[in-house]
Every structure is written in structure tokens, then in C-alpha cells.
PDB file of N, CA and C in Angstrom:
ATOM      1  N   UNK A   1       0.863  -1.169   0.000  1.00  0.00           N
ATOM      2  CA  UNK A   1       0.000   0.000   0.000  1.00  0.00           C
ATOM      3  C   UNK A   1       0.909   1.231   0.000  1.00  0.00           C
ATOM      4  N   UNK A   2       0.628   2.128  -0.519  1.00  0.00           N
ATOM      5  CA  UNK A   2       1.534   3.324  -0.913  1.00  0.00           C
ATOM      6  C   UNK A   2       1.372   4.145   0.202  1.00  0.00           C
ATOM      7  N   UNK A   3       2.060   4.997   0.419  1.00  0.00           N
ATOM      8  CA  UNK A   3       2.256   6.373   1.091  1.00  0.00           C
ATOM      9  C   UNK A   3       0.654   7.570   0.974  1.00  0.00           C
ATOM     10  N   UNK A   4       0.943   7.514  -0.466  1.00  0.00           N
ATOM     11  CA  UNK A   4      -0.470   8.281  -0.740  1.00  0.00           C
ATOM     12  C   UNK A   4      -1.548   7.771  -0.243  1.00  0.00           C
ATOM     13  N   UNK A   5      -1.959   6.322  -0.638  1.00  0.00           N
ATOM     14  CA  UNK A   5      -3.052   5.383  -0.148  1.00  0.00           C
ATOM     15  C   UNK A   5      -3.184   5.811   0.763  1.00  0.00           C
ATOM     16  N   UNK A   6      -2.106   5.972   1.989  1.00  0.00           N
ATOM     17  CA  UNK A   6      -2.458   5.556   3.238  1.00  0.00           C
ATOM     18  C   UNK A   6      -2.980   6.847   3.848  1.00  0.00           C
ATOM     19  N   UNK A   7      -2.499   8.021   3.057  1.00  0.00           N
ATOM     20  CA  UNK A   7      -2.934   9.616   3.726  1.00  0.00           C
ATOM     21  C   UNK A   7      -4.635   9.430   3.464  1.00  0.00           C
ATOM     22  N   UNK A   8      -5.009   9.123   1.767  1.00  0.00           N
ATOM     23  CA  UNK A   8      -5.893   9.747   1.379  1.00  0.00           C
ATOM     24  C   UNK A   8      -6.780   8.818   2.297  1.00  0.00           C
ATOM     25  N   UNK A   9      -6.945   7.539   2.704  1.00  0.00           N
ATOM     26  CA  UNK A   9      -7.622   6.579   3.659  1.00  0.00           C
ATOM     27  C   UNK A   9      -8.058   7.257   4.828  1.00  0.00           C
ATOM     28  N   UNK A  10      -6.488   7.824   5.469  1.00  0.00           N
ATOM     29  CA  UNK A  10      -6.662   8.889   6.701  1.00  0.00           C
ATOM     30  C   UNK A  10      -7.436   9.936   6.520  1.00  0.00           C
ATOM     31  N   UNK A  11      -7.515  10.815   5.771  1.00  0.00           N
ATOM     32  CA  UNK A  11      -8.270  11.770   5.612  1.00  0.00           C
ATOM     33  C   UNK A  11      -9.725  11.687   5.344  1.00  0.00           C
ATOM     34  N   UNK A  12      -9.784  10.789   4.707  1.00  0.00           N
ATOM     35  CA  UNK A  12     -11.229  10.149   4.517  1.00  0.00           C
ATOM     36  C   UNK A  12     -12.016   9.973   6.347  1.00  0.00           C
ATOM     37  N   UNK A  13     -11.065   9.458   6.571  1.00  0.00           N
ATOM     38  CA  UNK A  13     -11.717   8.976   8.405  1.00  0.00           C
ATOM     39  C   UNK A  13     -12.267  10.335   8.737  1.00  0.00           C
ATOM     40  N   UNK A  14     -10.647  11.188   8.574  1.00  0.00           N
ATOM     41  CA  UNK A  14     -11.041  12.848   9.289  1.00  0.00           C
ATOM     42  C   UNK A  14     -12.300  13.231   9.149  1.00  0.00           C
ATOM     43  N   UNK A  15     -12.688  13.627   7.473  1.00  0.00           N
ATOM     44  CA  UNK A  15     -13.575  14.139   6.981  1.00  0.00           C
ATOM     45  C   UNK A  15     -14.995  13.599   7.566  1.00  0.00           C
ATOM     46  N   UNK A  16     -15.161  11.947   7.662  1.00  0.00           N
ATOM     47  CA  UNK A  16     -16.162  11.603   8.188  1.00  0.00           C
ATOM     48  C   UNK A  16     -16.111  11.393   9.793  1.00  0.00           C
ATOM     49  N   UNK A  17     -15.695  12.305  10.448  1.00  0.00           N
ATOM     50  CA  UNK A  17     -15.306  12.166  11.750  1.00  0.00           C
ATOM     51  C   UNK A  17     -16.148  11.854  12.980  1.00  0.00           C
ATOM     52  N   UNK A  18     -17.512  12.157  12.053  1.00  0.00           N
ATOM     53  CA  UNK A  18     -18.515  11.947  12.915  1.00  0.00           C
ATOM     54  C   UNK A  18     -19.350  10.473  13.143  1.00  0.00           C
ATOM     55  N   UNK A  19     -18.552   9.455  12.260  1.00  0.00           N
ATOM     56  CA  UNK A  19     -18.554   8.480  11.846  1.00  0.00           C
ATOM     57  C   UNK A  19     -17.375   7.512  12.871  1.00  0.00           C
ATOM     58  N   UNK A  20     -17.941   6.567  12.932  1.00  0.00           N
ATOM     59  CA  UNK A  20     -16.737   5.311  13.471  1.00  0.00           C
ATOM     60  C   UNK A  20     -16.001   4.568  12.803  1.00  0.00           C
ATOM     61  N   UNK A  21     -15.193   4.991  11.970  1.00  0.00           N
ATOM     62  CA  UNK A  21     -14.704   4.337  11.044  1.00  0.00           C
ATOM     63  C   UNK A  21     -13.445   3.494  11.184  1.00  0.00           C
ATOM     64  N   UNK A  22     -13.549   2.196  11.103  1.00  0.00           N
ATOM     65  CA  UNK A  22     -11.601   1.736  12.005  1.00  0.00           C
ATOM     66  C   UNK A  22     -11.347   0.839  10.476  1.00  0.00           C
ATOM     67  N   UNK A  23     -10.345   1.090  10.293  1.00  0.00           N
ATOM     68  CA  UNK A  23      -9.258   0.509   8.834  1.00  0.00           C
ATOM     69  C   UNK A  23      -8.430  -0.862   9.500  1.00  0.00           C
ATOM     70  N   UNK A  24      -7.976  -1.758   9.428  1.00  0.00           N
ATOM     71  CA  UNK A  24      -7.554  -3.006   9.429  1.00  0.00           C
ATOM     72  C   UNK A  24      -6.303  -3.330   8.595  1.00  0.00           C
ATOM     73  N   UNK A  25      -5.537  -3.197   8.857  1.00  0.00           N
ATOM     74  CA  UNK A  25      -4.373  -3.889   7.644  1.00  0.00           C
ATOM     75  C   UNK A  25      -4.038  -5.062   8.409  1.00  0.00           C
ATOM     76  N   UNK A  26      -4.191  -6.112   7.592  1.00  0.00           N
ATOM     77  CA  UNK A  26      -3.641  -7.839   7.805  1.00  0.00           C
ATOM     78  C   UNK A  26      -2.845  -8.457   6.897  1.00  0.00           C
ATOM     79  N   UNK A  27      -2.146  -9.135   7.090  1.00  0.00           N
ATOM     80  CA  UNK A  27      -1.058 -10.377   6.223  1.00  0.00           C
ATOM     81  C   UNK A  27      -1.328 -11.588   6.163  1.00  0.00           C
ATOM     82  N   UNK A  28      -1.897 -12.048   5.186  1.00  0.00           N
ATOM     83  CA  UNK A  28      -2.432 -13.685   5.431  1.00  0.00           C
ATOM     84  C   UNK A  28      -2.999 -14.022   6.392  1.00  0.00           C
ATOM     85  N   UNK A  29      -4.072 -13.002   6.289  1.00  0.00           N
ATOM     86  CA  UNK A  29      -5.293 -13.152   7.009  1.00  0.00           C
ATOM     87  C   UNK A  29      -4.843 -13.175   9.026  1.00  0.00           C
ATOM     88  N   UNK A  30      -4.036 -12.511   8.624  1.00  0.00           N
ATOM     89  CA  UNK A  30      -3.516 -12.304   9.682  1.00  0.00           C
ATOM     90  C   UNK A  30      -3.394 -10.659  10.163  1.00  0.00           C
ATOM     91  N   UNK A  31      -4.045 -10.076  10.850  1.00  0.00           N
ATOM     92  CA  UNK A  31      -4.766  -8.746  11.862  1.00  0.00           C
ATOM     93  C   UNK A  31      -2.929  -8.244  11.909  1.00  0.00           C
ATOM     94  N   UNK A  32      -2.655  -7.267  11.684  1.00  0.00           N
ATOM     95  CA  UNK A  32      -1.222  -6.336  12.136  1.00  0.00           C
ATOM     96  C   UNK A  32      -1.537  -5.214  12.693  1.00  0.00           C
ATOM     97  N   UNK A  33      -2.584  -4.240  12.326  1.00  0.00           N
ATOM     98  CA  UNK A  33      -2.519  -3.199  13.458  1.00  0.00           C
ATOM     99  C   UNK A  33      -4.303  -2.877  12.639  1.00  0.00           C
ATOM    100  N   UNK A  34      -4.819  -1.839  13.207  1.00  0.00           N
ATOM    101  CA  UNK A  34      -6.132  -0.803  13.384  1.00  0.00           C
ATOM    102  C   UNK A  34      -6.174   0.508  13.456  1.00  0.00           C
ATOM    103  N   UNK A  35      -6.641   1.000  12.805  1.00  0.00           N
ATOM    104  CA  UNK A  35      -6.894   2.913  13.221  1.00  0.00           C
ATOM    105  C   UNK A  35      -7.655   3.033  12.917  1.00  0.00           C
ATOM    106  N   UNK A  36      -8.145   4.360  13.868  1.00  0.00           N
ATOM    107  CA  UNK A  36      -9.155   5.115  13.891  1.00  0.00           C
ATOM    108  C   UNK A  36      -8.977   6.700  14.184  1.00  0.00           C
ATOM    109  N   UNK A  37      -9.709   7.274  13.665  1.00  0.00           N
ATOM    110  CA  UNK A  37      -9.793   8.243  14.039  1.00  0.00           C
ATOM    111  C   UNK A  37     -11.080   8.894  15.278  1.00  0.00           C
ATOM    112  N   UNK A  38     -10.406   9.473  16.427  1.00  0.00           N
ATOM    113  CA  UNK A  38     -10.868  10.137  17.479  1.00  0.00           C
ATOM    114  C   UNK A  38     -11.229  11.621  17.314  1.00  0.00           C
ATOM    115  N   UNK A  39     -12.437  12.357  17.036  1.00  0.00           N
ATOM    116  CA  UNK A  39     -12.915  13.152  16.552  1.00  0.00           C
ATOM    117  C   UNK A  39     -12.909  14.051  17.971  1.00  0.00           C
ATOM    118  N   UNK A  40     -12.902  13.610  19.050  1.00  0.00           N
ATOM    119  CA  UNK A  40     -13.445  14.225  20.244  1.00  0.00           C
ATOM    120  C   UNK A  40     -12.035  15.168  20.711  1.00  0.00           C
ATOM    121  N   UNK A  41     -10.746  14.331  20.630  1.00  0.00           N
ATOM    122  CA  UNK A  41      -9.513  14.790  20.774  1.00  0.00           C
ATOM    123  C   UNK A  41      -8.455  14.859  19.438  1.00  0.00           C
ATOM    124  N   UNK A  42      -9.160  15.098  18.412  1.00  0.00           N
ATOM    125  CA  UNK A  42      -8.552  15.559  16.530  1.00  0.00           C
ATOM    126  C   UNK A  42      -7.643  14.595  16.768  1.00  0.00           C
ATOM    127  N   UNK A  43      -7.461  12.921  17.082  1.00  0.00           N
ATOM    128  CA  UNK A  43      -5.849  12.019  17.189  1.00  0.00           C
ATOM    129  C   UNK A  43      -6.682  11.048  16.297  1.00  0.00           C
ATOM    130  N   UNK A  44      -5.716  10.301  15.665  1.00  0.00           N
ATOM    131  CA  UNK A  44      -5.486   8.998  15.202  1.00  0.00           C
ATOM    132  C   UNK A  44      -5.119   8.193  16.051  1.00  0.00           C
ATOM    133  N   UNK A  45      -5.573   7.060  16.378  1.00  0.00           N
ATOM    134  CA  UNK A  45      -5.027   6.111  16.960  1.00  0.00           C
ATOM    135  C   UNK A  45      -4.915   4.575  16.308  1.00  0.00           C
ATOM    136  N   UNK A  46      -3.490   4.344  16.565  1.00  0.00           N
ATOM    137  CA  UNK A  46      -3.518   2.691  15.965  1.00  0.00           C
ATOM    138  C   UNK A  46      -3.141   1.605  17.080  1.00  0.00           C
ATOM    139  N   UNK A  47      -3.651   0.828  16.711  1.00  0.00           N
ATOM    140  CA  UNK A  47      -3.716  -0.458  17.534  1.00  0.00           C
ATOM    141  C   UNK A  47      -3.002  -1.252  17.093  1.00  0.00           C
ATOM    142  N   UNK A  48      -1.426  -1.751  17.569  1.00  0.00           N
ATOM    143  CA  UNK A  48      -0.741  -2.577  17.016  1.00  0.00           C
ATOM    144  C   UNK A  48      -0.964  -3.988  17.916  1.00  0.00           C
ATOM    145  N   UNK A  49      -0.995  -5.418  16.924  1.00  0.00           N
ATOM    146  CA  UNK A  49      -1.299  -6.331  17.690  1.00  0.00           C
ATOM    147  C   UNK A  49      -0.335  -7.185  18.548  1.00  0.00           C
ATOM    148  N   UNK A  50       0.919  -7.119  17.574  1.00  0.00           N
ATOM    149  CA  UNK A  50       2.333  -7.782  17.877  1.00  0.00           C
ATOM    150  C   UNK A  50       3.355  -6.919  17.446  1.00  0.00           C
ATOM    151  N   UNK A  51       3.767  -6.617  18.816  1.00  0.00           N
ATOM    152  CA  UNK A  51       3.633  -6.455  20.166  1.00  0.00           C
ATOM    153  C   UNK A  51       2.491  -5.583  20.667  1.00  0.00           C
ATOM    154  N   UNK A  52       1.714  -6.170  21.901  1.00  0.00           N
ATOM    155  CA  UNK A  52       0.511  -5.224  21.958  1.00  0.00           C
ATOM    156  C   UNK A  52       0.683  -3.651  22.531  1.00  0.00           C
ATOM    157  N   UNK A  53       0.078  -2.456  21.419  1.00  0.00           N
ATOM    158  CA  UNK A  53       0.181  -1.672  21.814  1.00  0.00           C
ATOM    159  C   UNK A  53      -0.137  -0.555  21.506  1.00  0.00           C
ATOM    160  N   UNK A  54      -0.621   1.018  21.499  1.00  0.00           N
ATOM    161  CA  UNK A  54      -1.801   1.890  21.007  1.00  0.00           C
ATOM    162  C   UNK A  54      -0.958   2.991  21.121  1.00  0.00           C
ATOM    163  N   UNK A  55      -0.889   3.477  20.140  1.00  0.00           N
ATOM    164  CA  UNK A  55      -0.246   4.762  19.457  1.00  0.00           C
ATOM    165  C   UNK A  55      -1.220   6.032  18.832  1.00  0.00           C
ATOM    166  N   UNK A  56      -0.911   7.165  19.353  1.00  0.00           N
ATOM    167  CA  UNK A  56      -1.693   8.353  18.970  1.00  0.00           C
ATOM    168  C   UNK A  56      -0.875   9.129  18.187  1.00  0.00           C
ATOM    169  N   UNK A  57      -1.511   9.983  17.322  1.00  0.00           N
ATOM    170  CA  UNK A  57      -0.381  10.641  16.202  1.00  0.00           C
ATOM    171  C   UNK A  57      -1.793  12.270  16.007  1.00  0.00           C
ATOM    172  N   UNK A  58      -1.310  13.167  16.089  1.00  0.00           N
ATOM    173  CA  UNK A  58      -2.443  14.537  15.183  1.00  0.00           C
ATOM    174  C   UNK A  58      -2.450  14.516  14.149  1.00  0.00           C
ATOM    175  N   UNK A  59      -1.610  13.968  13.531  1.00  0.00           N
ATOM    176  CA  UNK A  59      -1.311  14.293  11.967  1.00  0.00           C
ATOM    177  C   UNK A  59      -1.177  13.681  10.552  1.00  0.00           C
ATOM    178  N   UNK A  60      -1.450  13.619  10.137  1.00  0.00           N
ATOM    179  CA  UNK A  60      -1.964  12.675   8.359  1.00  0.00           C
ATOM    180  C   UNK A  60      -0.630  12.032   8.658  1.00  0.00           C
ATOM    181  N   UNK A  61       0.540  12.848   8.174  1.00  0.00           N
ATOM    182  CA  UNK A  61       1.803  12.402   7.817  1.00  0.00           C
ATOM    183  C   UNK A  61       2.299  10.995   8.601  1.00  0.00           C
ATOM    184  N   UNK A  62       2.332  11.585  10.100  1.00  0.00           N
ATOM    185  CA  UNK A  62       3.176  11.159  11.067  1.00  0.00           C
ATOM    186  C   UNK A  62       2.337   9.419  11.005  1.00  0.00           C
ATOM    187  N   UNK A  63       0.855   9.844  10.901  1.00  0.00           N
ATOM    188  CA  UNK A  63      -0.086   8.382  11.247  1.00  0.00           C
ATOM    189  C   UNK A  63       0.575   7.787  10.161  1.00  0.00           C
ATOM    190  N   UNK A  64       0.289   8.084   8.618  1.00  0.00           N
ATOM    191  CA  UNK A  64       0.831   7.365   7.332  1.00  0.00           C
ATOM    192  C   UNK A  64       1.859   6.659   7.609  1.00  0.00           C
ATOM    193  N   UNK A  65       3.349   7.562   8.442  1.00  0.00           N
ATOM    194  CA  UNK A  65       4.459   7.030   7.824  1.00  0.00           C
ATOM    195  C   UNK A  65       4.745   6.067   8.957  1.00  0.00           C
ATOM    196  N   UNK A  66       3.918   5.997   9.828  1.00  0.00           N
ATOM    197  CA  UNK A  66       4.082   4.811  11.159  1.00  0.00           C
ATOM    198  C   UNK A  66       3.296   3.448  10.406  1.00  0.00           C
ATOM    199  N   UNK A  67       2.030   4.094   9.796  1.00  0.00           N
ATOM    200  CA  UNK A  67       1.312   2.698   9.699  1.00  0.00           C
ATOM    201  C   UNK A  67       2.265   2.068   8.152  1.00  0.00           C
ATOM    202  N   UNK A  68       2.879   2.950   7.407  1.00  0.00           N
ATOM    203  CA  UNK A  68       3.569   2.266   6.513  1.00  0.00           C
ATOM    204  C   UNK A  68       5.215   1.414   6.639  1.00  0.00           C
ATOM    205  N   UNK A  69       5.439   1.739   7.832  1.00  0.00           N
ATOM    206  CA  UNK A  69       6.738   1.379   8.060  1.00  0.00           C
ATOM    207  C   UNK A  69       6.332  -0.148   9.305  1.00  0.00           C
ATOM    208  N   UNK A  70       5.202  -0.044   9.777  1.00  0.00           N
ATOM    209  CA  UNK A  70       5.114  -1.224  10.135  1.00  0.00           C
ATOM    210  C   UNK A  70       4.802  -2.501   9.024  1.00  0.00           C
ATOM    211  N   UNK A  71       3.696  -1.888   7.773  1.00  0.00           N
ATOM    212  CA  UNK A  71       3.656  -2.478   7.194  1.00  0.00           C
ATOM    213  C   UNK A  71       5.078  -3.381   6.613  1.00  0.00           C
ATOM    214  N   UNK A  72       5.591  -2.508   6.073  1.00  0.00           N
ATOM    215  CA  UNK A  72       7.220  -2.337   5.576  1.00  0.00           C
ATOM    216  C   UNK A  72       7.822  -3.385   6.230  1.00  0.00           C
ATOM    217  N   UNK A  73       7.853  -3.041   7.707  1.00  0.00           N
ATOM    218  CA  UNK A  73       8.734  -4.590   8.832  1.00  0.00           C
ATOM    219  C   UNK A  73       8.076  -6.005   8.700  1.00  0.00           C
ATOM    220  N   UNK A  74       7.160  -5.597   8.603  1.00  0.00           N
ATOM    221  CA  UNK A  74       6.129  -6.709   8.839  1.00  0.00           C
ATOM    222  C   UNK A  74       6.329  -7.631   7.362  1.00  0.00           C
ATOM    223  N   UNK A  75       5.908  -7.186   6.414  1.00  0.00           N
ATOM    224  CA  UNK A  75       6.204  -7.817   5.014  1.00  0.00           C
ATOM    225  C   UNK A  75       7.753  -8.368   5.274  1.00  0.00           C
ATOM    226  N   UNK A  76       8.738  -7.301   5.814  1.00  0.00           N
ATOM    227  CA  UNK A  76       9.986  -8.016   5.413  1.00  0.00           C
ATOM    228  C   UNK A  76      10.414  -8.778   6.784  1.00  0.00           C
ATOM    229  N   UNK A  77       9.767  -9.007   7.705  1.00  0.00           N
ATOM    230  CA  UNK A  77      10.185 -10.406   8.786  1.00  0.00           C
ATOM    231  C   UNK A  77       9.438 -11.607   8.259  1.00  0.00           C
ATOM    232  N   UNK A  78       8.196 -11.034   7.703  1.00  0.00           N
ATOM    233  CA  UNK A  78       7.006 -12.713   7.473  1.00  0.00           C
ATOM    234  C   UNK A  78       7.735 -13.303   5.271  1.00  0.00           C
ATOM    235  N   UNK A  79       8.522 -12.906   5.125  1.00  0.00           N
ATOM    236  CA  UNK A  79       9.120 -13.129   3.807  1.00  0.00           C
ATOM    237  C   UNK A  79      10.375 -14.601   3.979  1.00  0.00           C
TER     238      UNK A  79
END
């Protein structure tokens, strides 16, 4: 999933903020992390599964380039 993908996904949440919207990225059917966006306090939050643990970010960028660099590890340990 690209860089761009992953903003324009995020922003999409923003925009519908009033909405519950949580995104899923998995690997062979296998769950790697969750976000959502928190409308009440303007944060992103992701839910990583392995190792368990919940990360807040304000910002398109910062959320993108976390949820893409796990992706990133993740593809290249399960290879």
C-alpha cells in the first residue's frame, strides 16, 4: 500500500469524523494493526497487535508514515 493510499484513507476517516470508522491492515489473514480516528480529541489512533500496543499521532503524515513502516517490517520479517 503506498504512502499516498495511506494519507488519502486517513483523511477520509477525518472528513467523516462523525462516523466510526476503524481501517484493518492484515497479512495472510492475519490482523497487524487498526486505526481510527478520534474526533473528540482531533488524534489517530492505531492499535498494534504484535507487540501489543496503542499509538496516537495529530497528523496525516506522522499516522501514514508509522502505519507504513510497520507495514514495511512486517512484510519483510514474514518473507
Amino acid at each position: 500500500m503506498s504512502l499516498d493510499h495511506i494519507k488519502n484513507i486517513l483523511k477520509t476517516m477525518m472528513f467523516y469524523g462523525n462516523s466510526q470508522i476503524t481501517q484493518t491492515v492484515s497479512k495472510n489473514q492475519k490482523t497487524i494493526l487498526s486505526v481510527s480516528y478520534k474526533k473528540e480529541n482531533n488524534m489517530f489512533e492505531i492499535t498494534y497487535l504484535e507487540p501489543a500496543a496503542i499509538e496516537t499521532h495529530s497528523e496525516v503524515d506522522s499516522t501514514a508514515l508509522a502505519i507504513e513502516e510497520t507495514i514495511n517490517s512486517h512484510v519483510k520479517t514474514s518473507s
